[in-house]
N, C-alpha and C. Protein backbone atom coordinates (compact mmCIF):
# COMPACT_ATOMS: atom_id res chain seq x y z
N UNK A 1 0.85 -1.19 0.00
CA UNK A 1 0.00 0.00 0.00
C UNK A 1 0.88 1.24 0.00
N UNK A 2 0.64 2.17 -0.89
CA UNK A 2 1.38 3.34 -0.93
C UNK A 2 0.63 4.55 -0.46
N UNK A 3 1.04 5.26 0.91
CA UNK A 3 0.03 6.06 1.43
C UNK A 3 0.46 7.32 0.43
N UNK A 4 -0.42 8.53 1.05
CA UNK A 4 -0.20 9.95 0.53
C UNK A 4 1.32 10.33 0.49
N UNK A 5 1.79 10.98 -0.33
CA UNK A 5 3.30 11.24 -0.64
C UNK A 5 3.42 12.68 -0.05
N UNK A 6 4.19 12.87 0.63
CA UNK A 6 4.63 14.48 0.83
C UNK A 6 5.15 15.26 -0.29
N UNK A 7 4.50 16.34 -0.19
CA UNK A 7 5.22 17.42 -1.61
C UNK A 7 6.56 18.49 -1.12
N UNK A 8 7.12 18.87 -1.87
CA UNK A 8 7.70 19.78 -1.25
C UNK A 8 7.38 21.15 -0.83
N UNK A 9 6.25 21.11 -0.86
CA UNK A 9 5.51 22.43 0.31
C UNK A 9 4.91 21.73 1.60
N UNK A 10 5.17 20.32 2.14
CA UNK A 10 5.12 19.58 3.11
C UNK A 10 3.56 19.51 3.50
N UNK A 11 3.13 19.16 2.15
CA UNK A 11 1.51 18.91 2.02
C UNK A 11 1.39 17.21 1.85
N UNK A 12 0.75 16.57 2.45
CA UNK A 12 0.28 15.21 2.08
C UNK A 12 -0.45 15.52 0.90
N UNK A 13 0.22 14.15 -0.15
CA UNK A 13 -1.05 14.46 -1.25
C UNK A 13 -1.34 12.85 -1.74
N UNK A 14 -2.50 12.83 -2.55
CA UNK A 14 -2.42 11.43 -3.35
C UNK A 14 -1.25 11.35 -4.27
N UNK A 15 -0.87 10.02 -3.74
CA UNK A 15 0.64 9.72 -5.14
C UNK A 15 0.57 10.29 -6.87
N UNK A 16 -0.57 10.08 -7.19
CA UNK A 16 -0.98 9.77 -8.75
C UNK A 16 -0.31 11.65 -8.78
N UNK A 17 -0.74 12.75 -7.78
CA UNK A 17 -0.90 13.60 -8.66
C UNK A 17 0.80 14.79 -8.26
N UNK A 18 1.35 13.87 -7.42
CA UNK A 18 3.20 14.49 -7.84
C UNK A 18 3.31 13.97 -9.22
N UNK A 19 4.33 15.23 -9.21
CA UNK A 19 5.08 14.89 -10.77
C UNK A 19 5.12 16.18 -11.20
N UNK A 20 4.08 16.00 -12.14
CA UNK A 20 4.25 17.69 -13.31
C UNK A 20 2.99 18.35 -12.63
N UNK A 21 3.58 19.83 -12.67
CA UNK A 21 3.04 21.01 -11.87
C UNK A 21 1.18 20.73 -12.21
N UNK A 22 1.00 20.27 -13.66
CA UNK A 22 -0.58 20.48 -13.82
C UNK A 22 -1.48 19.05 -12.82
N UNK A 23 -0.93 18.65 -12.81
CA UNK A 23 -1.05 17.58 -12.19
C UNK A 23 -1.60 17.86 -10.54
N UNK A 24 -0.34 18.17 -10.18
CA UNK A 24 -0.64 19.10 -8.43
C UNK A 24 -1.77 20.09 -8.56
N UNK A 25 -1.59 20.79 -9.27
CA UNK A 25 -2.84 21.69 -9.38
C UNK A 25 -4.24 21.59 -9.61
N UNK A 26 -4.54 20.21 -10.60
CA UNK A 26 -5.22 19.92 -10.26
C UNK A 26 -6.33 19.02 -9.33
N UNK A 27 -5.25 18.35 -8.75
CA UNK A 27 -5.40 17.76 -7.61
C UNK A 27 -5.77 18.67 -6.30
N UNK A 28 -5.15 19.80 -6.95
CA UNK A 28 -5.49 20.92 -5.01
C UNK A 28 -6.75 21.70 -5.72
N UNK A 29 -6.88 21.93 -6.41
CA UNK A 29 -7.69 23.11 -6.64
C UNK A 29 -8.88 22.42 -7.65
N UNK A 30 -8.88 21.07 -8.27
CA UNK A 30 -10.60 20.94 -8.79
C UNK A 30 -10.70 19.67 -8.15
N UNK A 31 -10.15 18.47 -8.39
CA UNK A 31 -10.21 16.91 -8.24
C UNK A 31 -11.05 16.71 -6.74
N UNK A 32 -12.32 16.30 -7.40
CA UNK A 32 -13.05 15.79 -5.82
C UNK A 32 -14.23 16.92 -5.46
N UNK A 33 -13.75 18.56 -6.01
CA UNK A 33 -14.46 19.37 -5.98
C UNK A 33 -16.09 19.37 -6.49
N UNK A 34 -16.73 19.03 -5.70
CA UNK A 34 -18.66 18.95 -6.76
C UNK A 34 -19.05 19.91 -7.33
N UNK A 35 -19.01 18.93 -8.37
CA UNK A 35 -19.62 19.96 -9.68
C UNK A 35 -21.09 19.95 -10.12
N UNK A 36 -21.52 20.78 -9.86
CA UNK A 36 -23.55 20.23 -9.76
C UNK A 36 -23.95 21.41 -10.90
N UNK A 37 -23.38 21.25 -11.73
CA UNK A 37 -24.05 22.12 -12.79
C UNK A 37 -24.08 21.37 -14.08
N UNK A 38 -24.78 21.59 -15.19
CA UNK A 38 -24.62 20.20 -16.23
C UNK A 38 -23.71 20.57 -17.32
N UNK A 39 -23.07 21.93 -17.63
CA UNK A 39 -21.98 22.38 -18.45
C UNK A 39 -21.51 21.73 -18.04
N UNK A 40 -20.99 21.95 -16.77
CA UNK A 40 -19.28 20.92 -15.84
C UNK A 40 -19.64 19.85 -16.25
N UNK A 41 -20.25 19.32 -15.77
CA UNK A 41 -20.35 17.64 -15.71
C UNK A 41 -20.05 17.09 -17.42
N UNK A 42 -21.08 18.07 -18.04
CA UNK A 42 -20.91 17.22 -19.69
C UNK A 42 -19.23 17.60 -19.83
N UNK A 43 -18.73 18.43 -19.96
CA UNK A 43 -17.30 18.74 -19.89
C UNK A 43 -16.45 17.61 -19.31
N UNK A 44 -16.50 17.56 -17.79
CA UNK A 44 -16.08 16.57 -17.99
C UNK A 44 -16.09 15.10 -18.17
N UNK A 45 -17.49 14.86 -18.64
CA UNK A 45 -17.64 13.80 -19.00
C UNK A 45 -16.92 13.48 -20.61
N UNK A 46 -17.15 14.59 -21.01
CA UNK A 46 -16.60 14.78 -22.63
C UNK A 46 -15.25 14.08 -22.17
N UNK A 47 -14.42 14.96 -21.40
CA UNK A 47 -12.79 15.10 -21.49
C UNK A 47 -12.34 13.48 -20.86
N UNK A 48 -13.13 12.73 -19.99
CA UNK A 48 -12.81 11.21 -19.40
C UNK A 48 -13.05 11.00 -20.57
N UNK A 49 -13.99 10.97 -21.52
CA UNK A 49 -14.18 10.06 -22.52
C UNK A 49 -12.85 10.33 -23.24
N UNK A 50 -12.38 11.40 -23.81
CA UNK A 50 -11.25 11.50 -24.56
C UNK A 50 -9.73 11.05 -24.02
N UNK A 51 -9.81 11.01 -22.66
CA UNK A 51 -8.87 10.58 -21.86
C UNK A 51 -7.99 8.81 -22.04
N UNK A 52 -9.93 8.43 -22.84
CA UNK A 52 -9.61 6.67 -22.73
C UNK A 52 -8.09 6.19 -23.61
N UNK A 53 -7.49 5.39 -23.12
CA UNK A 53 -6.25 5.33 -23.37
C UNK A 53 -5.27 6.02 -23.68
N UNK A 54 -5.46 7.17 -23.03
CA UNK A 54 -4.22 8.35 -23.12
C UNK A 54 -4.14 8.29 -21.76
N UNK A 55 -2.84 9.53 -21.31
CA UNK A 55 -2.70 10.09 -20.34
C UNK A 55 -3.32 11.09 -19.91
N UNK A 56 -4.00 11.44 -18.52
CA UNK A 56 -4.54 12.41 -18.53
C UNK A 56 -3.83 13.91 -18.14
N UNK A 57 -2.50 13.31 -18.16
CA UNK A 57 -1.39 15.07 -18.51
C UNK A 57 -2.07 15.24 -19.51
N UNK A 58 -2.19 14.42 -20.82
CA UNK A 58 -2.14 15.19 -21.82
C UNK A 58 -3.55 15.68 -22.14
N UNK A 59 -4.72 15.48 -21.09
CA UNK A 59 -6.02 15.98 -21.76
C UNK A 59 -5.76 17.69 -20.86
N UNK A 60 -5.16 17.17 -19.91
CA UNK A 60 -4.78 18.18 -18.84
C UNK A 60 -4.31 19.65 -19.43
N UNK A 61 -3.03 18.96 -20.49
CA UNK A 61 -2.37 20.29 -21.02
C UNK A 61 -3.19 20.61 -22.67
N UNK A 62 -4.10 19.79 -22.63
CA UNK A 62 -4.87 20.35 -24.07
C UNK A 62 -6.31 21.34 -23.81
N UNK A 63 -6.56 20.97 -22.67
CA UNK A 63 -8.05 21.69 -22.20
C UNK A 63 -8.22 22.95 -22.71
N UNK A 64 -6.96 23.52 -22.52
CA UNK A 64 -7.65 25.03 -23.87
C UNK A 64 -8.47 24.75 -24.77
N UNK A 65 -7.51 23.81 -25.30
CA UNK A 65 -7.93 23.68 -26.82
C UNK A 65 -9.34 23.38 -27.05
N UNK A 66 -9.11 22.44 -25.94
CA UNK A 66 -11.00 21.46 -26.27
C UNK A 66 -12.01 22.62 -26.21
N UNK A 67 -11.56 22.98 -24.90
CA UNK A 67 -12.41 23.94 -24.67
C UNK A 67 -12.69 25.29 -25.71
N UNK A 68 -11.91 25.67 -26.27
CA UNK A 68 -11.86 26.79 -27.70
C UNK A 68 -13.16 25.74 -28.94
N UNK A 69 -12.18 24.29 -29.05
CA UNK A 69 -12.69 23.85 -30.17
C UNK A 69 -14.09 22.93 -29.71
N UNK A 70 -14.82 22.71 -28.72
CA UNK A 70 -15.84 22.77 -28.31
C UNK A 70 -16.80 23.85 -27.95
N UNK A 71 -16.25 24.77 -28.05
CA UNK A 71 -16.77 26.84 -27.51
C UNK A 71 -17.81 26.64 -26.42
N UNK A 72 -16.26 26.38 -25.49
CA UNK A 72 -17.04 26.31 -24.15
C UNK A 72 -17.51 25.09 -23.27
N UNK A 73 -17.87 23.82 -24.25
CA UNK A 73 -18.38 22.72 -23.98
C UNK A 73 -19.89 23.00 -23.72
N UNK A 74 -20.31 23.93 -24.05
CA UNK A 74 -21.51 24.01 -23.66
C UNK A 74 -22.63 23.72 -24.63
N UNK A 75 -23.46 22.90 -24.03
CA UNK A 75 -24.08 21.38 -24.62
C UNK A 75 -25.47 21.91 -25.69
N UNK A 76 -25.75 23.07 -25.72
CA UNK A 76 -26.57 23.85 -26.76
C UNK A 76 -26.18 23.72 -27.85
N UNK A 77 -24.30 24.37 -27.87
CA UNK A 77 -23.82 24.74 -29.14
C UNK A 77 -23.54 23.55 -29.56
N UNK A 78 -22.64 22.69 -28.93
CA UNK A 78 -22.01 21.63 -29.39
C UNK A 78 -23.40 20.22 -29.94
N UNK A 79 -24.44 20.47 -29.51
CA UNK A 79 -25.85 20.04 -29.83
C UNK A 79 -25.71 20.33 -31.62
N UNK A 80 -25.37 21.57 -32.00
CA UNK A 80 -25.61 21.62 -33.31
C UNK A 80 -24.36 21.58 -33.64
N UNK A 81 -23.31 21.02 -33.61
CA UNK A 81 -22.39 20.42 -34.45
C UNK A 81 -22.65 19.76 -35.45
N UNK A 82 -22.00 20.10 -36.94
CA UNK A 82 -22.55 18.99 -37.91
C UNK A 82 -21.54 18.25 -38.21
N UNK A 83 -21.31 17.28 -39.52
CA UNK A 83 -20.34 16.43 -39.97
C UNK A 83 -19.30 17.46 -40.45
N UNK A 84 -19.22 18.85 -40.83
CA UNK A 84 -18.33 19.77 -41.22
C UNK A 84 -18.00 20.09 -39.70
N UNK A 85 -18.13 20.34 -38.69
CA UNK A 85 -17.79 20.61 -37.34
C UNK A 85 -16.67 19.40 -37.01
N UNK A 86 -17.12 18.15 -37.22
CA UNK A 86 -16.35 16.91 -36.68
C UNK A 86 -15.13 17.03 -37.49
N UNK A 87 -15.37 17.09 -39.16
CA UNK A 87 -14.28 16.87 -39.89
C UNK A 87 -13.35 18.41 -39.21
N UNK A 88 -13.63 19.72 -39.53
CA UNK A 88 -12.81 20.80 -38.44
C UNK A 88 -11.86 19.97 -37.53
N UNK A 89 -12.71 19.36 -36.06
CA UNK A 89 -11.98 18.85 -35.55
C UNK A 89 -11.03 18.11 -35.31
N UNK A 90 -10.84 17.09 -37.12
CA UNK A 90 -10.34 15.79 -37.28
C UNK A 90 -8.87 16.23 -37.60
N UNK A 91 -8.82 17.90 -38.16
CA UNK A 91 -7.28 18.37 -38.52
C UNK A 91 -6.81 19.28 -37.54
N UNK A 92 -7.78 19.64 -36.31
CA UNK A 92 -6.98 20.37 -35.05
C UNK A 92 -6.07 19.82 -34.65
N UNK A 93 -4.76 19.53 -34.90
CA UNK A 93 -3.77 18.73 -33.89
C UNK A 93 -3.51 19.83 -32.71
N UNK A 94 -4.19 19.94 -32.30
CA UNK A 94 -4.17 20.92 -30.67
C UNK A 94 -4.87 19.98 -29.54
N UNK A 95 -5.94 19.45 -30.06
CA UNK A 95 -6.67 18.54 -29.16
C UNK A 95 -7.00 17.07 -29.74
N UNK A 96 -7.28 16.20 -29.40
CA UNK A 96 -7.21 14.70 -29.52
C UNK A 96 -8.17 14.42 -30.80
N UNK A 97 -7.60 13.37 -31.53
CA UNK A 97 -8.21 14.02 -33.12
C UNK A 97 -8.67 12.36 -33.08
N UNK A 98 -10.18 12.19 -32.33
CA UNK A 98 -10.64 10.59 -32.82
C UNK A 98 -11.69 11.11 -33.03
N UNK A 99 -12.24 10.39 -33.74
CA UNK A 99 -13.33 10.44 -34.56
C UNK A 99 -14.62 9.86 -34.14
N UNK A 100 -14.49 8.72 -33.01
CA UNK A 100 -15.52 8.11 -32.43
C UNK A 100 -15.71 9.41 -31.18
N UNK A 101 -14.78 9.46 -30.90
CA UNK A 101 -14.61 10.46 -29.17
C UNK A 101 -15.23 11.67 -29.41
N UNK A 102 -15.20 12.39 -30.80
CA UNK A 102 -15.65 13.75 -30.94
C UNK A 102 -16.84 13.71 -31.33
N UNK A 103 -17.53 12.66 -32.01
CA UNK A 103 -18.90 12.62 -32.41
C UNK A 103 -19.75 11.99 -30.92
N UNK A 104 -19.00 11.44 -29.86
CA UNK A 104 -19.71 10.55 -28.93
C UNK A 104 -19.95 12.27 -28.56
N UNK A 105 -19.12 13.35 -28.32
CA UNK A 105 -18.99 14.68 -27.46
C UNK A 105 -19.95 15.17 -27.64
N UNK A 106 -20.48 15.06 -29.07
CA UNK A 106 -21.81 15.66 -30.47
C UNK A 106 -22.83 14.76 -29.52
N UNK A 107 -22.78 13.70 -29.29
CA UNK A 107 -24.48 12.93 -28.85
C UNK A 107 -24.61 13.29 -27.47
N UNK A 108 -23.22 13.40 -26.33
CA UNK A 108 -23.55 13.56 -25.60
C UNK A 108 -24.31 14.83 -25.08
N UNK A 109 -23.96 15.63 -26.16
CA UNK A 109 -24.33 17.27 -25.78
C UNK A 109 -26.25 16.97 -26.16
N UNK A 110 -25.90 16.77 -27.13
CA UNK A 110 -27.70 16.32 -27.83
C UNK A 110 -28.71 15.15 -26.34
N UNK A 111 -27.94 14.22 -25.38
CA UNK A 111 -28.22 13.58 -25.13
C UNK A 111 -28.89 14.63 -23.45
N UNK A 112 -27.96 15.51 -23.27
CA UNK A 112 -27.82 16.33 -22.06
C UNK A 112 -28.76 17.18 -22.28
N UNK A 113 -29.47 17.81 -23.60
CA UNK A 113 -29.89 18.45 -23.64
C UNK A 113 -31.61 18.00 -23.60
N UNK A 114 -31.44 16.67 -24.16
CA UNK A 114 -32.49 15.67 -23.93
C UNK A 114 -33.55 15.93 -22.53
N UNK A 115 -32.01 15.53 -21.52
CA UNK A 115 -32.66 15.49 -20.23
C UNK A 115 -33.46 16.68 -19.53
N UNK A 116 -33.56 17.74 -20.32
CA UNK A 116 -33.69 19.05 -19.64
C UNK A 116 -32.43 19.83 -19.17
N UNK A 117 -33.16 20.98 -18.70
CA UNK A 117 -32.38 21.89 -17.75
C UNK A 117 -32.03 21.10 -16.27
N UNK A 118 -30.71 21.26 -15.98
CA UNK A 118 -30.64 20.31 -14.30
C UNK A 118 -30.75 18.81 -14.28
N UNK A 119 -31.03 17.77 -15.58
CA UNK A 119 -31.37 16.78 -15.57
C UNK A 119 -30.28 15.93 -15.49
N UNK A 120 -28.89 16.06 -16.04
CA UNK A 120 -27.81 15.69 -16.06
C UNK A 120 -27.14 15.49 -14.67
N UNK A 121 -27.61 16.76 -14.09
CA UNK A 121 -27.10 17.01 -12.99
C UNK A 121 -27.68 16.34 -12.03
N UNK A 122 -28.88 16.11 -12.06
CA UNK A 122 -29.81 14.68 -10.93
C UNK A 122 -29.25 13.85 -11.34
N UNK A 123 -29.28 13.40 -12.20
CA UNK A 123 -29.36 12.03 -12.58
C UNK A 123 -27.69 11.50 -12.25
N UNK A 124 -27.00 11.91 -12.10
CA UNK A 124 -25.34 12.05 -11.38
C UNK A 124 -25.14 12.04 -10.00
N UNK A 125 -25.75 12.49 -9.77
CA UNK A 125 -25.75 13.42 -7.94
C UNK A 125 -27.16 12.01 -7.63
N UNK A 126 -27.84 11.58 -8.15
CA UNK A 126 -29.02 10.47 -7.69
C UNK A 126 -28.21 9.37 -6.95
N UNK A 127 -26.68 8.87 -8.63
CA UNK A 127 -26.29 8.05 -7.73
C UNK A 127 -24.76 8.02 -6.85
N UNK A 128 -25.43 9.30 -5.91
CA UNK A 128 -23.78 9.41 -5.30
C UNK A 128 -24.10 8.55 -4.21
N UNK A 129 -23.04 7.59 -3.88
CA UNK A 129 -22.89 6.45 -2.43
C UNK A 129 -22.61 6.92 -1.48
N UNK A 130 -23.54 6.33 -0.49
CA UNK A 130 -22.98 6.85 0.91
C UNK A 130 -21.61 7.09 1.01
N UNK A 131 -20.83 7.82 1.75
CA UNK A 131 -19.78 8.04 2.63
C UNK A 131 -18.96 7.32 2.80
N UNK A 132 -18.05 6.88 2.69
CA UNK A 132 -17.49 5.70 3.64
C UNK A 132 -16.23 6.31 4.08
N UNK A 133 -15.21 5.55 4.51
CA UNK A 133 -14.04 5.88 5.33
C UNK A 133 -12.96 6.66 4.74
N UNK A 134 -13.05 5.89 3.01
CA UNK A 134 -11.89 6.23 2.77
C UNK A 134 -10.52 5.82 2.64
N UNK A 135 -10.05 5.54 1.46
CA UNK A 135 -8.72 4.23 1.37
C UNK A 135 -7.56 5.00 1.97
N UNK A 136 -6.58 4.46 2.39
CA UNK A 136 -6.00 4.54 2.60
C UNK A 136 -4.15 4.79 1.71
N UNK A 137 -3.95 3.92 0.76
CA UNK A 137 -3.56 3.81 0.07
C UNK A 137 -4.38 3.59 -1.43
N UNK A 138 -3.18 3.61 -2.96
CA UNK A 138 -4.45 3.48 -4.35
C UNK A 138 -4.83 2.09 -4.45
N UNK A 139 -4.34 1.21 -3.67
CA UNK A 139 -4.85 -0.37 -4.34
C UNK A 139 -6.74 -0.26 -3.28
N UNK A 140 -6.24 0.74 -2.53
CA UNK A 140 -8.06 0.46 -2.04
C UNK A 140 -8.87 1.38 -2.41
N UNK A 141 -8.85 1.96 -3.62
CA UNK A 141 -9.70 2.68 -4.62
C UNK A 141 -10.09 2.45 -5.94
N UNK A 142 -11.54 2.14 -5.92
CA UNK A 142 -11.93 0.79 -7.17
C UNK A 142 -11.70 1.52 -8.50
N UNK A 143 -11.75 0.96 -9.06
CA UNK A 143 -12.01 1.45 -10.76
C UNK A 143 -13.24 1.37 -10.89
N UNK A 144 -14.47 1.05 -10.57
CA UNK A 144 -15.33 1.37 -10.43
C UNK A 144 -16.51 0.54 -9.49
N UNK A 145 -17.52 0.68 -8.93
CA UNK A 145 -18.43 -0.09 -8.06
C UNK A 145 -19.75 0.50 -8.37
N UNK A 146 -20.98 -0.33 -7.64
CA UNK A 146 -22.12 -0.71 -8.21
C UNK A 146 -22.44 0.49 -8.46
N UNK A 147 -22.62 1.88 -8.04
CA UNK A 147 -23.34 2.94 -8.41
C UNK A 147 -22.72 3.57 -9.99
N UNK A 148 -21.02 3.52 -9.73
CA UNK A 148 -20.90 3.53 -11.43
C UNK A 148 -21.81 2.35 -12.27
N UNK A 149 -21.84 1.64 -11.90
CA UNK A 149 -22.21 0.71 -13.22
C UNK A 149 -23.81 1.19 -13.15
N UNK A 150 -24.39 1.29 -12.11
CA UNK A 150 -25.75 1.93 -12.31
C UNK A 150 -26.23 3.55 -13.10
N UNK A 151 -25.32 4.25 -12.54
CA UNK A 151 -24.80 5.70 -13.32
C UNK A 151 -24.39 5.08 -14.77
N UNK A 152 -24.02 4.25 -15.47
CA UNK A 152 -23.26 4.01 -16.69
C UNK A 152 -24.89 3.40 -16.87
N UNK A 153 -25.44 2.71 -16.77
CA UNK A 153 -26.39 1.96 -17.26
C UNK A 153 -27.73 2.98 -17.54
N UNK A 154 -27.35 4.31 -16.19
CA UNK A 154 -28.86 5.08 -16.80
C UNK A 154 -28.69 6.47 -17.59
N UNK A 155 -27.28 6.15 -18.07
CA UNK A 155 -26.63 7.28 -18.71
C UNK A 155 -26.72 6.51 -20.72
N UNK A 156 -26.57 5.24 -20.48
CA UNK A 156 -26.59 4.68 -21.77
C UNK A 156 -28.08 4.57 -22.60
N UNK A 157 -29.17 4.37 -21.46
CA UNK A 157 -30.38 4.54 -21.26
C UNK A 157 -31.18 6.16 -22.17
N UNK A 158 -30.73 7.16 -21.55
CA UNK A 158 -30.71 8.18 -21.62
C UNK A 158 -29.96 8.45 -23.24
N UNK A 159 -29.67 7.71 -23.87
CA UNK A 159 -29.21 8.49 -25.09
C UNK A 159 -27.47 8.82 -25.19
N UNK A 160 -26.61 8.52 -23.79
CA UNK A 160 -25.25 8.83 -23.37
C UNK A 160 -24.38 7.66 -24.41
N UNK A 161 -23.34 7.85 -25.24
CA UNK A 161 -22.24 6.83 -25.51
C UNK A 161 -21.08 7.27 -24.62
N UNK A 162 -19.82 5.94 -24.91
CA UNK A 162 -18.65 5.97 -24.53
C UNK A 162 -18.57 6.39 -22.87
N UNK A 163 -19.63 5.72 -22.07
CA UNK A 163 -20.03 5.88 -20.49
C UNK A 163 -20.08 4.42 -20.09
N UNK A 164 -18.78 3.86 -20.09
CA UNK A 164 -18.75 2.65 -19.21
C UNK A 164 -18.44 2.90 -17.84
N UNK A 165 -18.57 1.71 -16.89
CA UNK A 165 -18.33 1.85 -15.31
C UNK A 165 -17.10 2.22 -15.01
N UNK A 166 -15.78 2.13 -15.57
CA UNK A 166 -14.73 2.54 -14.89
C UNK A 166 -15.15 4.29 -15.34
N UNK A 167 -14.95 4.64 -17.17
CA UNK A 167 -15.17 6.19 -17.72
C UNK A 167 -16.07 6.63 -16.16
N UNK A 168 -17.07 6.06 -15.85
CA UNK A 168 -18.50 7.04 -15.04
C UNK A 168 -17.57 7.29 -13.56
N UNK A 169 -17.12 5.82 -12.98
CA UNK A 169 -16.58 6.56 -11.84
C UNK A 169 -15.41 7.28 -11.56
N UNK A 170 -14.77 7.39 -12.77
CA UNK A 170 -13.71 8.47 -12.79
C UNK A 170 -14.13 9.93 -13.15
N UNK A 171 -15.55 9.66 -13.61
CA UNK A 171 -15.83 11.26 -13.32
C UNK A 171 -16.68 11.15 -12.13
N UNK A 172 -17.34 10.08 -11.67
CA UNK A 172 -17.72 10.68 -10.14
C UNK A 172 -16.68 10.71 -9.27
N UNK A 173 -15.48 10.65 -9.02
CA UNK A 173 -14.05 11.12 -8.37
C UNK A 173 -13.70 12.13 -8.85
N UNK A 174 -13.94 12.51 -9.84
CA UNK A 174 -13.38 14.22 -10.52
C UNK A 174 -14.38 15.27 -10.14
N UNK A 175 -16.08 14.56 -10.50
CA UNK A 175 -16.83 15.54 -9.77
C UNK A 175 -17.42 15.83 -8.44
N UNK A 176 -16.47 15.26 -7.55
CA UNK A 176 -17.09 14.89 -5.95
C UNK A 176 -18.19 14.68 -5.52
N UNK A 177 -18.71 13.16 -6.62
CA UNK A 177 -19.99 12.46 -6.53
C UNK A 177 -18.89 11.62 -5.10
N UNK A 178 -18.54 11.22 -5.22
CA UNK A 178 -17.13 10.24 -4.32
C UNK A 178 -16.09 11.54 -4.15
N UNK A 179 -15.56 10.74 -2.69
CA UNK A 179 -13.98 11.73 -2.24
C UNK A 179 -13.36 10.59 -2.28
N UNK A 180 -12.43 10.51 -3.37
CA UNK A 180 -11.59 9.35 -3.23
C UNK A 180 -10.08 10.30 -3.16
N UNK A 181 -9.41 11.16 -2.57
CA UNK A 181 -8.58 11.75 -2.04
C UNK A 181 -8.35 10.50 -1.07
N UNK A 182 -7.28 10.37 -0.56
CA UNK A 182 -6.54 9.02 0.59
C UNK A 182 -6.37 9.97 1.86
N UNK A 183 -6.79 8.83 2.53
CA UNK A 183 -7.08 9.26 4.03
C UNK A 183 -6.44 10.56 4.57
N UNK A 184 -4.99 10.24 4.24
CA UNK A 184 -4.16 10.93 4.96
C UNK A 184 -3.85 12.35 3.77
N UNK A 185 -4.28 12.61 2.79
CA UNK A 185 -4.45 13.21 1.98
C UNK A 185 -4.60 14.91 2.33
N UNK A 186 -3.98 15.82 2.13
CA UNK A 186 -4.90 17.08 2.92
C UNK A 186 -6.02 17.52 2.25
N UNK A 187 -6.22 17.08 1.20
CA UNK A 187 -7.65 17.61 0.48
C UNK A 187 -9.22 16.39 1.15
N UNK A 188 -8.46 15.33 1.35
CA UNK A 188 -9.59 14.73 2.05
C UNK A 188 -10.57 15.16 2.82
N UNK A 189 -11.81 15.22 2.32
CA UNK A 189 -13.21 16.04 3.14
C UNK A 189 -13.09 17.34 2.78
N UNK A 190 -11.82 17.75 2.54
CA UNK A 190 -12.21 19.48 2.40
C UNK A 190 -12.87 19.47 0.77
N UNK A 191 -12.53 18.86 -0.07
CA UNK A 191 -12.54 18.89 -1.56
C UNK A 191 -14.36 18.45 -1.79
N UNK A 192 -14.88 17.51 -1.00
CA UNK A 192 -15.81 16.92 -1.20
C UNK A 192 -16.71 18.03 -0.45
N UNK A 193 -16.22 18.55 0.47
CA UNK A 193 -17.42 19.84 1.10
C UNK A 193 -17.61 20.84 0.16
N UNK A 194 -16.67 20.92 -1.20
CA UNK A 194 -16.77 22.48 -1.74
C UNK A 194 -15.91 23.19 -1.71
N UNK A 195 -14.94 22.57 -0.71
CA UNK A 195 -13.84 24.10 -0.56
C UNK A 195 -12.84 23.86 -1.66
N UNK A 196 -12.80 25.28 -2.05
CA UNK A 196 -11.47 25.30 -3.08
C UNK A 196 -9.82 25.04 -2.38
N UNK A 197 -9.44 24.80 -3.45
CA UNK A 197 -7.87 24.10 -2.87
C UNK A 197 -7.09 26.28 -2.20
N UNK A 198 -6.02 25.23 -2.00
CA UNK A 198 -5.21 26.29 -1.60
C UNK A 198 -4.92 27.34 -3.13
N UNK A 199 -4.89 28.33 -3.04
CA UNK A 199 -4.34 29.26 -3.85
C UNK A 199 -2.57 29.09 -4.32
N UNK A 200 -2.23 28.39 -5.58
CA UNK A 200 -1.28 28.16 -6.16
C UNK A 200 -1.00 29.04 -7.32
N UNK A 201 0.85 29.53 -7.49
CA UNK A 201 0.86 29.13 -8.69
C UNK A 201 1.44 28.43 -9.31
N UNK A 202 0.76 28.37 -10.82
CA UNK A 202 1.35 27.33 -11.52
C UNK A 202 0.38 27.36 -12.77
N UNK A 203 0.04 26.31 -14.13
CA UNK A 203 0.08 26.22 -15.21
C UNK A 203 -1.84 26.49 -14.97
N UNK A 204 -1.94 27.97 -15.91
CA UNK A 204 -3.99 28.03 -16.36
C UNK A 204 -4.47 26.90 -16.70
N UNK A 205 -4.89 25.97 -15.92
CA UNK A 205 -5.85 24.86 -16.65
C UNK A 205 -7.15 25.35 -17.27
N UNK A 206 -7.18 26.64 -17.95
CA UNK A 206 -8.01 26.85 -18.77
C UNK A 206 -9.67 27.94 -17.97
């Protein structure tokens, strides 16, 4: 078991997010933070999806981009994307150029918009799990458990692609549906109440 790693500002943190500065940053200042609005959420539901078999430095250090070449992520506009919008996207080498991932971005926006105003946002927050303790180290933090696969099942339901159980509960850990921060972690409980991280600097995540 590998507990929280000390940084050199003598902060406990989760292991995964030493290393490169965007990384720390976003670990202190969004990761775990609840996001109860349905822009955020489709956002980052968009960006896990594009994440699948990459690194997520690299969705990390592209988020401008997406965000420019999505305008905004916000699920109206990107609703009327057409096949000239996708192909645009297919020669941006600024942001991740698949072709399944950017059209799933196109249904999901159409799919969000489906649900209503706020509907995205229930239907996320419906299945957040009780509380629990809290791992300790990363081997006791799942890749995903029954409420993802239930969240994935009423998201596929709903008109949602590219929302399997691990994709869903890595955005309920990004959107503090879950605090999976490690025990000894200093963002633990503070991240999942709302509070913003400490004031850093370091790289605009956009």
């Amino acid at each position: 078991m590998t507990p929280a790693v000390r940084g050199a500002d003598g902060r406990l943190r989760c292991p995964w997010a030493m290393g490169a500065e965007e990384y720390v940053a976003y670990h202190d200042m969004e990761w775990g933070v609840p996001v109860r609005d349905d822009a955020g959420l489709y956002e980052r539901l968009s960006l896990e999806a594009f994440q699948s078999g990459l690194s997520w430095l690299t969705i990390l250090r592209k988020r401008p981009d997406f965000r420019r070449a999505f305008r905004g992520f916000d699920p109206a506009i990107v609703a009327t994307f057409t096949a000239e919008d996708v192909d645009r996207m297919l020669v941006d080498a600024t942001i991740v150029r698949n072709r399944r991932k950017i059209e799933a971005a196109v249904t999901n926006a159409r799919a969000t918009l489906e649900l209503g105003p706020g509907g995205l946002t229930r239907l996320v927050w419906e299945h957040a799990p009780v509380p629990g303790n809290g791992a300790g180290g990363p081997q006791q933090v799942p890749a995903s458990t029954p409420e993802s696969v239930a969240l994935a099942a009423a998201l596929r339901r709903a008109g949602f692609v590219f929302v399997g159980p691990t994709t869903i509960y890595a955005l309920m850990q990004a959107c503090g549906v879950v605090d999976d921060h490690l025990l000894e972690c200093f963002r633990r409980g503070h991240a999942a109440a709302g509070e913003a991280g400490v004031p850093r600097v370091g790289p605009d995540l956009g």
